[in-house]
Protein backbone atom coordinates (compact mmCIF):
# COMPACT_ATOMS: atom_id res chain seq x y z
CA UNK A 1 -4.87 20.66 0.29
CA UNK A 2 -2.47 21.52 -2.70
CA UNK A 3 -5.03 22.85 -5.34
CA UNK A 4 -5.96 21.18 -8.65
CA UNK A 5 -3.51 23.77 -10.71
CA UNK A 6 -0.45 22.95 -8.83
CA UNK A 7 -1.08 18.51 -9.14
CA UNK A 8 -1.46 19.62 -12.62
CA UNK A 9 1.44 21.56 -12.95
CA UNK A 10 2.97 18.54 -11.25
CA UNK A 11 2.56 16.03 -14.00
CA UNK A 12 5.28 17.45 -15.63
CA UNK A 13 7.81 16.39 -13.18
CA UNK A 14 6.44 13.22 -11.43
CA UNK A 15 9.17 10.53 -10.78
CA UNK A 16 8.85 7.49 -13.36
CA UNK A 17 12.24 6.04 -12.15
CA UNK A 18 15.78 6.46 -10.62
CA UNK A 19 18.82 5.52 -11.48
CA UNK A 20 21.61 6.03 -8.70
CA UNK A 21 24.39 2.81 -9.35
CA UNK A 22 26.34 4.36 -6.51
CA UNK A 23 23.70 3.52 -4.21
CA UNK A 24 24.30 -0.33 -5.06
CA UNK A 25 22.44 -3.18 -6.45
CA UNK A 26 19.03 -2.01 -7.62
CA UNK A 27 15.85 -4.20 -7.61
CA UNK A 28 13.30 -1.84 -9.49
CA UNK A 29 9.43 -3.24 -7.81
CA UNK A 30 6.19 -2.09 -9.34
CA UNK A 31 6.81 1.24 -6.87
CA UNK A 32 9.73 1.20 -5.24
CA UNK A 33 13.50 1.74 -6.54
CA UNK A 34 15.62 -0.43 -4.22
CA UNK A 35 19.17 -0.01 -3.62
CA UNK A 36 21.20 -2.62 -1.50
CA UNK A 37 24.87 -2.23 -0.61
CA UNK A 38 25.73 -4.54 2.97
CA UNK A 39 23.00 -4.76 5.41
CA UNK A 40 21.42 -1.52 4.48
CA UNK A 41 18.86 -0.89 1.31
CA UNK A 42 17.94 2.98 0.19
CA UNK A 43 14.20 2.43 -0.89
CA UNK A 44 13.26 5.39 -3.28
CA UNK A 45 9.13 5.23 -3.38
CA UNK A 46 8.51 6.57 -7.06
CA UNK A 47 5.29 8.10 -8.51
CA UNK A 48 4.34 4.93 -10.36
CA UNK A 49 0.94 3.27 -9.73
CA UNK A 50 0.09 0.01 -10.33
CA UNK A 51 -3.14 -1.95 -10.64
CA UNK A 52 -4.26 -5.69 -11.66
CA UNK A 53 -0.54 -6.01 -11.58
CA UNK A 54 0.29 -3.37 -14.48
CA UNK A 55 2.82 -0.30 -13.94
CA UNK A 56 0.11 2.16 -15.91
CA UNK A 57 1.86 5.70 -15.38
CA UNK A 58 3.22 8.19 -12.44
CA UNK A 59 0.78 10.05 -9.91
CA UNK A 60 1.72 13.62 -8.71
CA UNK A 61 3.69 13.67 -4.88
CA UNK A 62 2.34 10.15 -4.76
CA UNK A 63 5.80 8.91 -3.46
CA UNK A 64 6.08 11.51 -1.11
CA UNK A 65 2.60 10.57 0.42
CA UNK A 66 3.38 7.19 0.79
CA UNK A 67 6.45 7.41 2.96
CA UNK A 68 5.43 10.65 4.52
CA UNK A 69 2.05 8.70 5.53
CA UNK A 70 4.48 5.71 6.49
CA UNK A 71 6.60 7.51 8.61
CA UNK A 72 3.83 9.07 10.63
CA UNK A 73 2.59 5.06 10.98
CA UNK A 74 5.78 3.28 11.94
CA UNK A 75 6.24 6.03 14.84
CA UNK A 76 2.80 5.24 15.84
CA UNK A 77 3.33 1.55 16.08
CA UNK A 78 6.51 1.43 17.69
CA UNK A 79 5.35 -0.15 20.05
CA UNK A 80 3.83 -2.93 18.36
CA UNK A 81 6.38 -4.37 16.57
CA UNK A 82 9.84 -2.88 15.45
CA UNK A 83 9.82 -1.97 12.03
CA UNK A 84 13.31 -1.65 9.46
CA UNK A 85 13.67 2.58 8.95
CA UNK A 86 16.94 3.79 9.71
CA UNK A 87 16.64 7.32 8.15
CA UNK A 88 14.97 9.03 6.06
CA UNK A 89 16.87 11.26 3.84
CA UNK A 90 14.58 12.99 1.76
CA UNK A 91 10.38 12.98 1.47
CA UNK A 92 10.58 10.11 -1.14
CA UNK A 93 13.25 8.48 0.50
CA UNK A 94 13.74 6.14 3.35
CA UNK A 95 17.10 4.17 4.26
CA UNK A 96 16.53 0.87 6.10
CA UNK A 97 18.06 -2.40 7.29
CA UNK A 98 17.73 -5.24 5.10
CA UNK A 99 15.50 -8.15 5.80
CA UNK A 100 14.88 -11.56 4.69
CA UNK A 101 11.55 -10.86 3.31
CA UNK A 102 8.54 -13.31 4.03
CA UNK A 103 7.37 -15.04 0.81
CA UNK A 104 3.54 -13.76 1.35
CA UNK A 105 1.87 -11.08 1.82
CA UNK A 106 -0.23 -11.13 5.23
CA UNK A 107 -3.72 -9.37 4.11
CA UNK A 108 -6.33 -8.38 6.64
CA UNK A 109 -9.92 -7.34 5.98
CA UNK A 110 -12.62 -5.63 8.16
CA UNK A 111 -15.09 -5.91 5.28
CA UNK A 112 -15.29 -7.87 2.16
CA UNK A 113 -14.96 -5.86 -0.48
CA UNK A 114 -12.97 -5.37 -3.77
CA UNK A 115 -11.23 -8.52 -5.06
CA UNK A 116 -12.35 -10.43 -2.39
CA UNK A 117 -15.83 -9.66 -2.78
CA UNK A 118 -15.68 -10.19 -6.97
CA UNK A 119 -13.85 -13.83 -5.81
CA UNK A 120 -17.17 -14.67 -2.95
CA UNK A 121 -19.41 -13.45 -5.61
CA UNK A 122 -17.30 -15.86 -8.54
CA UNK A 123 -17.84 -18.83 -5.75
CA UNK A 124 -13.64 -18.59 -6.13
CA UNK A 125 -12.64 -17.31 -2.60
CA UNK A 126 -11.76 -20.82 -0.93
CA UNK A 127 -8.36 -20.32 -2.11
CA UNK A 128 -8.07 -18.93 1.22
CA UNK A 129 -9.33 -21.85 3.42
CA UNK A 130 -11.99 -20.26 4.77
CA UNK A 131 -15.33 -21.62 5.04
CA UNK A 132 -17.41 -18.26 4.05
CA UNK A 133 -20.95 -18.37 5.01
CA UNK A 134 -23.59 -17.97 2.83
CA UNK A 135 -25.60 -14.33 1.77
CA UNK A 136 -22.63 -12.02 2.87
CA UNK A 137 -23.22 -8.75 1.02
CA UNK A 138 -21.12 -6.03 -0.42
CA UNK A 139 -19.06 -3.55 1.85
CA UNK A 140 -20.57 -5.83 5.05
CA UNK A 141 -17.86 -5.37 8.10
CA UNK A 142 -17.22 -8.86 9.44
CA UNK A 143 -17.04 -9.51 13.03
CA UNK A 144 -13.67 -10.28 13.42
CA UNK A 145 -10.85 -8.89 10.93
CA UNK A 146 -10.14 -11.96 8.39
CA UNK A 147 -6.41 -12.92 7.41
CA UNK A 148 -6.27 -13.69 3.64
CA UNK A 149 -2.79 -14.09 2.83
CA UNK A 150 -1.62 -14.08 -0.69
CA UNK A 151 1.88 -14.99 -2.49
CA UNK A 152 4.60 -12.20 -2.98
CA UNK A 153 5.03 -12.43 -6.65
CA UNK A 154 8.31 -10.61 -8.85
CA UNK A 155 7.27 -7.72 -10.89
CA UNK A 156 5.14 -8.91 -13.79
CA UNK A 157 3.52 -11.73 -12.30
CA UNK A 158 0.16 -12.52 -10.51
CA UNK A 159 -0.43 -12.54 -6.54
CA UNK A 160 -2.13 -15.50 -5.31
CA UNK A 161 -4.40 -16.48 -2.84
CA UNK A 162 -3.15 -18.97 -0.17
CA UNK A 163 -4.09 -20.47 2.97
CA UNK A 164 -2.48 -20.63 6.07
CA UNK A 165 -2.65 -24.16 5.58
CA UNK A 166 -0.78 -24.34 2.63
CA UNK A 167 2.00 -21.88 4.11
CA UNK A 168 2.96 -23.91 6.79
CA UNK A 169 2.45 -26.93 4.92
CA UNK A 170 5.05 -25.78 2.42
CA UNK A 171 7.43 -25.03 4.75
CA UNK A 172 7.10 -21.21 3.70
CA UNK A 173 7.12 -19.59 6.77
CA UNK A 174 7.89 -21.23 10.40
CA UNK A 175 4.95 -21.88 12.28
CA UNK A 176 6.69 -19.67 15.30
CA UNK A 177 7.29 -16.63 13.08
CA UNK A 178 4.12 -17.44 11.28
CA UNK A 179 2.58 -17.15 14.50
CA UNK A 180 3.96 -14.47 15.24
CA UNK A 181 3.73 -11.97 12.23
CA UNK A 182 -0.07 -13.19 13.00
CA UNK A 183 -0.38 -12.11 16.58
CA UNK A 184 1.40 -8.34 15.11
CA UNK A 185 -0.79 -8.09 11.78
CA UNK A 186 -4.03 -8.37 13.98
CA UNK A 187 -2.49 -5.59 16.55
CA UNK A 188 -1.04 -3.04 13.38
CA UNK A 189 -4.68 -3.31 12.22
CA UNK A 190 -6.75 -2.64 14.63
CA UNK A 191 -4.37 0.33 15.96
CA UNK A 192 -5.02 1.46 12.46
CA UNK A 193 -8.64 0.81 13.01
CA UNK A 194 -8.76 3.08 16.15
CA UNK A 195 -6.63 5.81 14.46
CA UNK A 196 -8.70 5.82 11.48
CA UNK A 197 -12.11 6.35 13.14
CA UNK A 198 -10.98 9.33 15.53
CA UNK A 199 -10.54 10.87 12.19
CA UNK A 200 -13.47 10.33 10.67
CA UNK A 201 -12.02 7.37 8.32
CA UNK A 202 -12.93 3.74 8.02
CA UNK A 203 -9.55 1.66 7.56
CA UNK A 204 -11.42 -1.23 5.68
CA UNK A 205 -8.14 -3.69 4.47
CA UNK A 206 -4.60 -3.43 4.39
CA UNK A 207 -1.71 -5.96 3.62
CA UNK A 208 1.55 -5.95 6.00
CA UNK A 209 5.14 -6.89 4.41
CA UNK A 210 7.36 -8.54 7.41
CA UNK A 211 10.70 -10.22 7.35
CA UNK A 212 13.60 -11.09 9.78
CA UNK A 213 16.32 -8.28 10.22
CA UNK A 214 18.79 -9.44 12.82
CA UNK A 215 16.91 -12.30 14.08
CA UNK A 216 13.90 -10.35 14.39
CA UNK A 217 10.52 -10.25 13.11
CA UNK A 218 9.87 -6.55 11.94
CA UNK A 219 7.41 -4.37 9.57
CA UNK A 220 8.63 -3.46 5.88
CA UNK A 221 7.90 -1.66 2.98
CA UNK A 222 4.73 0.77 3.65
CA UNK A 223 1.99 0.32 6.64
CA UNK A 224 -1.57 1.76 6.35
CA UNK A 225 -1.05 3.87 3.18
CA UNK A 226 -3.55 4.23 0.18
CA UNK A 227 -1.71 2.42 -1.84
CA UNK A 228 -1.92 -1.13 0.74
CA UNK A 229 -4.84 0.04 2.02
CA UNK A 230 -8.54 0.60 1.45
CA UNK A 231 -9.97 3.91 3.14
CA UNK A 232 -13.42 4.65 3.24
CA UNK A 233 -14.95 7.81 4.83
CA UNK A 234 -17.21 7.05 7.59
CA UNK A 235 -19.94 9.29 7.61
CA UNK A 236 -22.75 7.87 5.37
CA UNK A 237 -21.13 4.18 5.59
CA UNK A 238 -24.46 2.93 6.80
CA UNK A 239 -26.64 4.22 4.34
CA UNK A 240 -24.94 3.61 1.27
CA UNK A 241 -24.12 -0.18 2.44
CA UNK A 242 -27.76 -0.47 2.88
CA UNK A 243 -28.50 0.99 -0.32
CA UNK A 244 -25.57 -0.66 -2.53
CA UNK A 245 -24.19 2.47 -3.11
CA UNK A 246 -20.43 2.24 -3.58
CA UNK A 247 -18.68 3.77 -0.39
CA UNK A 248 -16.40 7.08 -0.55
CA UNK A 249 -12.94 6.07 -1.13
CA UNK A 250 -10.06 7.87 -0.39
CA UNK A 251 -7.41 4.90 -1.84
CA UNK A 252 -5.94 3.05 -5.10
CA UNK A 253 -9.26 1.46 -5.40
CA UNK A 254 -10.64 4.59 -7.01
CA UNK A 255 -8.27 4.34 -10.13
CA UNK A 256 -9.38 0.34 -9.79
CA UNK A 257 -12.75 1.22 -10.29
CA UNK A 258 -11.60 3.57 -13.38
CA UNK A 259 -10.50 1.23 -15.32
CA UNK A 260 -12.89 -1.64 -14.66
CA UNK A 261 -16.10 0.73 -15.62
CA UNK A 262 -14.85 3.01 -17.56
CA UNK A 263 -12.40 0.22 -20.40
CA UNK A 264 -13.59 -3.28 -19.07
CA UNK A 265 -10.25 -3.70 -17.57
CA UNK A 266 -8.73 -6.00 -14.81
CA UNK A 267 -5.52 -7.21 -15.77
CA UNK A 268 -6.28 -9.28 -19.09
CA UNK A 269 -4.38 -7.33 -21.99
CA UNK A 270 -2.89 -4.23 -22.29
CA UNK A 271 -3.94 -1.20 -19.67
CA UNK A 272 -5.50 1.82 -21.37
CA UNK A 273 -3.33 4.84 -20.82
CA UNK A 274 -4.14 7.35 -17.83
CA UNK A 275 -5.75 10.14 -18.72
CA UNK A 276 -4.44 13.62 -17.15
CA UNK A 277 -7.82 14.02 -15.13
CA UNK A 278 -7.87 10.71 -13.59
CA UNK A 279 -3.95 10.86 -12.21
CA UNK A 280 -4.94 13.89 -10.56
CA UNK A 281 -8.09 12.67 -9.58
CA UNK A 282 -6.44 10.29 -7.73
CA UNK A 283 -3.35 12.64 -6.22
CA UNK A 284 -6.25 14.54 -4.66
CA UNK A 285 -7.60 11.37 -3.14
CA UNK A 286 -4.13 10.48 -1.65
CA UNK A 287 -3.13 13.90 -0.31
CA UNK A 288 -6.84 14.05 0.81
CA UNK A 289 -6.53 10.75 2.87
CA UNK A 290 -2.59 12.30 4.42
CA UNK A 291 -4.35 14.72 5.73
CA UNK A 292 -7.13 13.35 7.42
CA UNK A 293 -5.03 10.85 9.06
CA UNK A 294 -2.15 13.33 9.60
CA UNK A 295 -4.30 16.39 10.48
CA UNK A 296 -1.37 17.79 8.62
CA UNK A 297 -1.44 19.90 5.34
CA UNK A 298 0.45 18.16 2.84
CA UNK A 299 3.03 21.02 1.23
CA UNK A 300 5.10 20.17 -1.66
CA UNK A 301 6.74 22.52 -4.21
CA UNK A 302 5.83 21.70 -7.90
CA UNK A 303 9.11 20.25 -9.67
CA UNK A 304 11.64 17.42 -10.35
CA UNK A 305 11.11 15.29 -7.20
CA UNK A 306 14.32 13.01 -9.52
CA UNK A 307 16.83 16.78 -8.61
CA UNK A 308 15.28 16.88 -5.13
CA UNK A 309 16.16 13.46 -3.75
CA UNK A 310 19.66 13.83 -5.54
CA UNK A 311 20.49 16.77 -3.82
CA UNK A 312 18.66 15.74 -0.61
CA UNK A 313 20.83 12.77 -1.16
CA UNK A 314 24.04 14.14 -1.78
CA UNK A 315 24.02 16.72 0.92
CA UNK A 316 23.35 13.42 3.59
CA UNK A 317 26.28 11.92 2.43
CA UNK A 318 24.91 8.86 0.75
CA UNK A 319 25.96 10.76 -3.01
């Protein structure tokens, strides 16, 4: 575990953004840099963080952990499905084929929790066509894991809640790939699911990104990191279920949390600022959750992650 001094000293150097035009045409997402040039796209993962659909400020090594942590994943669900990496060039850095994206999101829950426990709560969680029965309560683990898909809005807009219904309705998705990315999202999860409890971790929710490379169906973007996904610890579950205590989380919801109880926040207005305690707060929580799943030690040298990936970069061949 990299100690609270060195995140600190981190802060200073955490990657906000990238510019690289000789990589191609960029599309800048709320996390990801994305440069396309033919059939291949260099995704930089940055240190930003989002929430309630707000860019609020950079995390230290957050990047890193996210496609370190998706790396392990994709070569643990190989075979699964077949997912887009081609190489991976530097920590922060992974080059892949391009895909036709899928124009939603394919969320799957274990529990209701977070959003979709403030929406049952609200009466407001039909949006997904699902008939929910009455007296669920907080942090409950349904019996089967629950498909909730939601739209795949452009940077600065809202996700919304959709049904299956309404995707195949609107011609948004083929009922055979539909179907299909289905049949894989249940599979990814509950490999996750197994994973996750031999060490010691409850994977609660996570959303897939899938699109058709080559006339296939494969997995995009990130898989099972703490930035798609909720992770609770699993010792104690039980008991603080039971007693409506909030569960240990080792995810994005943490910083979620922060700025709902802490500035009455959830994506109305402007976001307060994050403060230096609560970014490393939550690079603790992240590097905390790569190791557990890893049974790695995360090691990263304090500095410009923006010089490392250029020279990482360069001396690949892609500068």
């Amino acid at each position: 575990m990299i100690p609270d001094p060195q995140l600190r000293a981190q802060l200073a150097y955490t990657l906000r953004q990238i510019d690289l035009p000789q990589l191609g045409e960029l599309y800048r997402g709320k996390v990801r840099d994305n440069y396309s040039r033919g059939d291949q796209m260099v995704m930089v993962t940055t240190d930003r963080v989002s929430a309630f659909d707000h860019v609020l400020g950079t995390i230290p090594f957050k990047g890193e952990v996210l496609s370190r942590l998706t790396l392990f994943w994709f070569d643990k669900v190989k075979d699964i499905a077949p997912t887009h990496l081609i190489a991976s060039p530097d920590p922060s850095v992974m080059v892949v084929k391009k895909a036709n994206a899928l124009p939603v999101e394919i969320v799957i829950r274990g529990y209701i929790t977070g959003s979709l426990w403030r929406d049952y709560q609200a009466g407001k969680a039909e949006a997904y066509g699902i008939a929910w029965p009455k007296g669920l309560e907080k942090d409950q683990r349904f019996e089967h894991a629950i498909i909730t898909p939601s739209t795949k809005a452009e940077y600065g807009k809202h996700d919304e809640p959709i049904s299956e219904e309404e995707i195949l309705a609107k011609k948004l998705v083929s009922p055979d790939v539909w179907k299909e990315a289905i049949s894989i999202a249940h599979r990814l999860f509950a490999r996750g699911q197994e994973w996750a409890a031999k060490r010691g971790l409850i994977l609660v929710d996570t959303k897939y990104e899938m699109g058709i490379a080559g006339g296939k169906l494969v997995v995009i973007d990130e898989i099972h990191t703490p930035d798609s996904s909720r992770y609770w610890v699993a010792a104690g579950y039980a008991d603080r279920q039971r007693r409506g205590q909030d569960q240990e989380m080792l995810d994005k919801e943490n910083i979620r949390q922060w700025l709902i109880r802490e500035h009455g926040f959830s994506g109305h207005g402007k976001p307060p600022p994050l403060t230096d305690d609560v970014r490393v707060m939550l690079a603790g929580k992240y590097i905390e959750v790569y190791e557990k799943l890893t049974g790695e030690t995360f090691d990263s040298k304090v500095g410009s992650v923006e010089e490392r990936i250029k020279a990482n970069l360069k001396s690949k061949g892609y500068l």
